[in-house]
Protein backbone atom coordinates (compact mmCIF):
# COMPACT_ATOMS: atom_id res chain seq x y z
CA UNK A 1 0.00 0.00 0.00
CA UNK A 2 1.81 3.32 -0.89
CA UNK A 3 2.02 6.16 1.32
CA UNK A 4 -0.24 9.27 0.86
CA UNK A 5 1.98 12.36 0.69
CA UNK A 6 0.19 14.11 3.32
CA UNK A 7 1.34 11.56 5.84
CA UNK A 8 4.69 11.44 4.40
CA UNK A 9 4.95 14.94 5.27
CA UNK A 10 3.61 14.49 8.31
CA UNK A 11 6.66 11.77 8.73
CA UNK A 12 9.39 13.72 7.57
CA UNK A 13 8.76 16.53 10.28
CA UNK A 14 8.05 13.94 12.54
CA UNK A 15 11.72 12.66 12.10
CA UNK A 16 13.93 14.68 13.93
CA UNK A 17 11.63 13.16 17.05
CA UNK A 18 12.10 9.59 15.65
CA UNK A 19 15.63 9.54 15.71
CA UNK A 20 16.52 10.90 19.49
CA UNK A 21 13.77 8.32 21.40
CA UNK A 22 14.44 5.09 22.26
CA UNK A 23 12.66 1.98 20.87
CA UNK A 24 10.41 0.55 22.51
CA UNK A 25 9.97 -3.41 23.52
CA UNK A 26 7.63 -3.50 26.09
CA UNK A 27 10.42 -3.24 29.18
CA UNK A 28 9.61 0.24 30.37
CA UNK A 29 11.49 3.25 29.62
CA UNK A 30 14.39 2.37 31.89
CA UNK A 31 15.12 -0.83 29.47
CA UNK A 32 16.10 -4.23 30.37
CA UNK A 33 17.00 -4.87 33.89
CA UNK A 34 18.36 -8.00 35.98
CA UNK A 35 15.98 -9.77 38.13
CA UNK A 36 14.59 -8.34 41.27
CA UNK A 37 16.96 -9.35 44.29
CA UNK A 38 20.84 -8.14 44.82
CA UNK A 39 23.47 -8.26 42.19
CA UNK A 40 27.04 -7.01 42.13
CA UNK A 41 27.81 -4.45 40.28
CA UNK A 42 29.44 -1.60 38.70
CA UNK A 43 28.48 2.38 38.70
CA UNK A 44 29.12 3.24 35.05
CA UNK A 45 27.63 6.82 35.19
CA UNK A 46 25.90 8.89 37.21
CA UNK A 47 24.00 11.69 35.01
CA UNK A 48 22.54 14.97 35.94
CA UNK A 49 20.40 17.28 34.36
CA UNK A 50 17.66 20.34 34.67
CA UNK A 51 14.39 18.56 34.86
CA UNK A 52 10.89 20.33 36.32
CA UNK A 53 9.43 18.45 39.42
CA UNK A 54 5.51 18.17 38.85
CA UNK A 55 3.13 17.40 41.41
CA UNK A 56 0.04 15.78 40.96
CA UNK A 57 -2.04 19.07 40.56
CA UNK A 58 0.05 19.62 37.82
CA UNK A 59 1.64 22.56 39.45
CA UNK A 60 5.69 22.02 38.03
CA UNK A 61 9.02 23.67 40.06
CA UNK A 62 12.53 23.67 39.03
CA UNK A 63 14.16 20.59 40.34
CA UNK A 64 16.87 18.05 38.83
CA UNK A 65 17.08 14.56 37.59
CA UNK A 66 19.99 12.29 38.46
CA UNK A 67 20.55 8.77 37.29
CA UNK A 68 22.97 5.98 37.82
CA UNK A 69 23.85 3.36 35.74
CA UNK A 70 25.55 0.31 35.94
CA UNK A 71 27.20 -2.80 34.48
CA UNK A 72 26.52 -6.59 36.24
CA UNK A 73 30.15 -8.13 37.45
CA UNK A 74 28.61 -11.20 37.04
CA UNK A 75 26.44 -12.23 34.32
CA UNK A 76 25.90 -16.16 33.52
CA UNK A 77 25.94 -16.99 29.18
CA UNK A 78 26.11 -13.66 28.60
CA UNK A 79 29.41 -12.75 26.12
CA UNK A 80 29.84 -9.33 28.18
CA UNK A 81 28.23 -8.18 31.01
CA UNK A 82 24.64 -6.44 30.60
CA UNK A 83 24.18 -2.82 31.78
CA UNK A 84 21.17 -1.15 32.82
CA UNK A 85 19.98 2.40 34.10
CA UNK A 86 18.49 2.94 37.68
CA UNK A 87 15.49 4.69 38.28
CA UNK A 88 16.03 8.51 38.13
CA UNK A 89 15.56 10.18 41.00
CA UNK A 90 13.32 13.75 40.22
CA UNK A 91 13.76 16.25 42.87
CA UNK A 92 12.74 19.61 43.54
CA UNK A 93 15.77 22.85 43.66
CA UNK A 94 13.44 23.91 46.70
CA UNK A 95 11.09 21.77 48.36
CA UNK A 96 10.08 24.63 50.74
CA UNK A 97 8.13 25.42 47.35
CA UNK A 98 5.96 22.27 47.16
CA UNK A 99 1.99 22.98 48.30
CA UNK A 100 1.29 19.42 48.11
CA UNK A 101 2.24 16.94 50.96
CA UNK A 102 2.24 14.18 49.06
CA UNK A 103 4.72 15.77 46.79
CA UNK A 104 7.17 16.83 49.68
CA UNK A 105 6.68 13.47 50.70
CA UNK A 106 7.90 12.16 47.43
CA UNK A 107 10.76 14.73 47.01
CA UNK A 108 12.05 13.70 50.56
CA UNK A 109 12.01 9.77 49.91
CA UNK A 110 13.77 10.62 46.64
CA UNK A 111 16.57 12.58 48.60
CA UNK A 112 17.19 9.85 51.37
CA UNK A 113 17.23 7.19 48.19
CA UNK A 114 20.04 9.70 46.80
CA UNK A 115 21.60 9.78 50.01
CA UNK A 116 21.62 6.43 50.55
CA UNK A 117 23.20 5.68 46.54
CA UNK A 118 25.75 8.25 47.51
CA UNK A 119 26.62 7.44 51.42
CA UNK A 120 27.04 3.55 49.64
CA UNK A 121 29.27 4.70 46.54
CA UNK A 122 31.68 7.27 48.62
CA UNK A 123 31.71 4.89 51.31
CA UNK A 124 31.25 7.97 54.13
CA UNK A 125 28.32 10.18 54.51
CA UNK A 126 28.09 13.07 52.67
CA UNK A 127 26.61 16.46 53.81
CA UNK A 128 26.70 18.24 50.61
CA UNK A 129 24.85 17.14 47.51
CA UNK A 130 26.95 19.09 45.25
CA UNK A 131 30.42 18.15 46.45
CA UNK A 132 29.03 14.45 46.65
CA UNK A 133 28.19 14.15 43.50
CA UNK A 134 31.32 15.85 42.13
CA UNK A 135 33.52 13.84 44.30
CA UNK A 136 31.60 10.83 42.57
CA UNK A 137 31.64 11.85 38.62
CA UNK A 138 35.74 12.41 39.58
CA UNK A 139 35.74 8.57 40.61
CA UNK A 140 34.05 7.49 38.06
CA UNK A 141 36.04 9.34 35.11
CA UNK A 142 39.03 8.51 37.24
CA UNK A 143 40.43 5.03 34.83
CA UNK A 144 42.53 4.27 38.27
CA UNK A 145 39.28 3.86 40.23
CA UNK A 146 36.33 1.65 39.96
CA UNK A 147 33.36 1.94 42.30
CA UNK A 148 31.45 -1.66 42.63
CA UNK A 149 28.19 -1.79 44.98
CA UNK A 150 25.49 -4.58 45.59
CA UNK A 151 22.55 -3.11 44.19
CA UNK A 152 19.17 -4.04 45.29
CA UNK A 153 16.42 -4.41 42.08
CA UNK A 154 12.95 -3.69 43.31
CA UNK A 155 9.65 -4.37 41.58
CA UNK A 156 6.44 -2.80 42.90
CA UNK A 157 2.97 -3.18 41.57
CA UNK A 158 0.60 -0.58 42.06
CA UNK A 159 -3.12 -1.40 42.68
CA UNK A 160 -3.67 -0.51 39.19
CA UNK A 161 -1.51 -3.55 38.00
CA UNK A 162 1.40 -0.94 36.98
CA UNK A 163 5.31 -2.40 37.63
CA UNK A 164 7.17 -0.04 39.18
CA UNK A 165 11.10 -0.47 39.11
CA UNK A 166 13.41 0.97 41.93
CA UNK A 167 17.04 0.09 43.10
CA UNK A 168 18.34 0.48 46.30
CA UNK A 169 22.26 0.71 47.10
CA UNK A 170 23.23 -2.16 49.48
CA UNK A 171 26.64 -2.16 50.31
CA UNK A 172 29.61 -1.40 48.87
CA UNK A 173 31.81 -3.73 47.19
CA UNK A 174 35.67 -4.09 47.76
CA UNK A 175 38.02 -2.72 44.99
């Protein structure tokens, strides 16, 4: 069946769009990931980036979005190790701002998740998010150093049958 033109112009402005998304195969936006339970790993990246933090009222504030990602140490009949990308954690530049509780609520489980990823990957508590997560990004650019953590795959269905996907940092690994 040939193409009507109309839609083919429809396509062709469509295809800047096209090319920057991922495909698509049914495993969620984050992609494939391992099992749920602990597996050893690697911290690959840790990525940061301007991102508005929305609350269910659909009132938006500035906030951030950071996500890790990470390489298996271990992975059985597999010719190199599989890497997947954590959960991003979304949180507000001032959560002061929020009007909704259930939004601050969110915001601060998101920041003691964050805390957590970092307290586990710079093996010391950290009381600055900014210096944290530049200390980090040196250690992982860093060829000398390698930062390996159990990480904890979560699945959680919602009462309206929804997965949702989470990790949790464990422990760290020795190097």
């Amino acid at each position: 069946m040939p193409i009507d033109n109309k839609v083919k112009t429809v396509f062709a402005a469509l295809n800047n769009n096209f090319q920057s998304v991922q495909a698509d195969s049914g495993l969620g936006s984050l992609g494939w990931w391992p099992e749920e339970g602990n597996h050893d790993c690697l911290v690959t990246d840790v990525n940061m980036q301007d991102n508005a933090f929305k609350q269910s009222d659909g009132q938006s504030f500035p906030g951030f979005e950071i996500q890790f990602s990470y390489q298996l140490i271990n992975d059985p009949g597999q010719d190199e190790p599989r890497r997947f990308v954590g959960q991003p954690f979304r949180i507000p530049a001032d959560m002061n701002a929020l009007t909704d509780p259930k939004a601050k609520t969110r915001a601060e489980i998101e920041l003691r998740r964050l805390k957590g990823h970092l307290t586990t990957c710079l093996r010391r508590e950290p009381q600055d998010i900014g210096v944290a997560l530049a200390d980090l990004s040196h250690r992982l650019e860093n060829s000398d150093s390698v930062v390996a953590v159990v990480v904890k795959c979560q699945y959680d269905t919602g009462k309206d049958g929804k997965t949702w996907r989470k990790e949790f940092l464990q422990k760290a690994l020795s190097t």
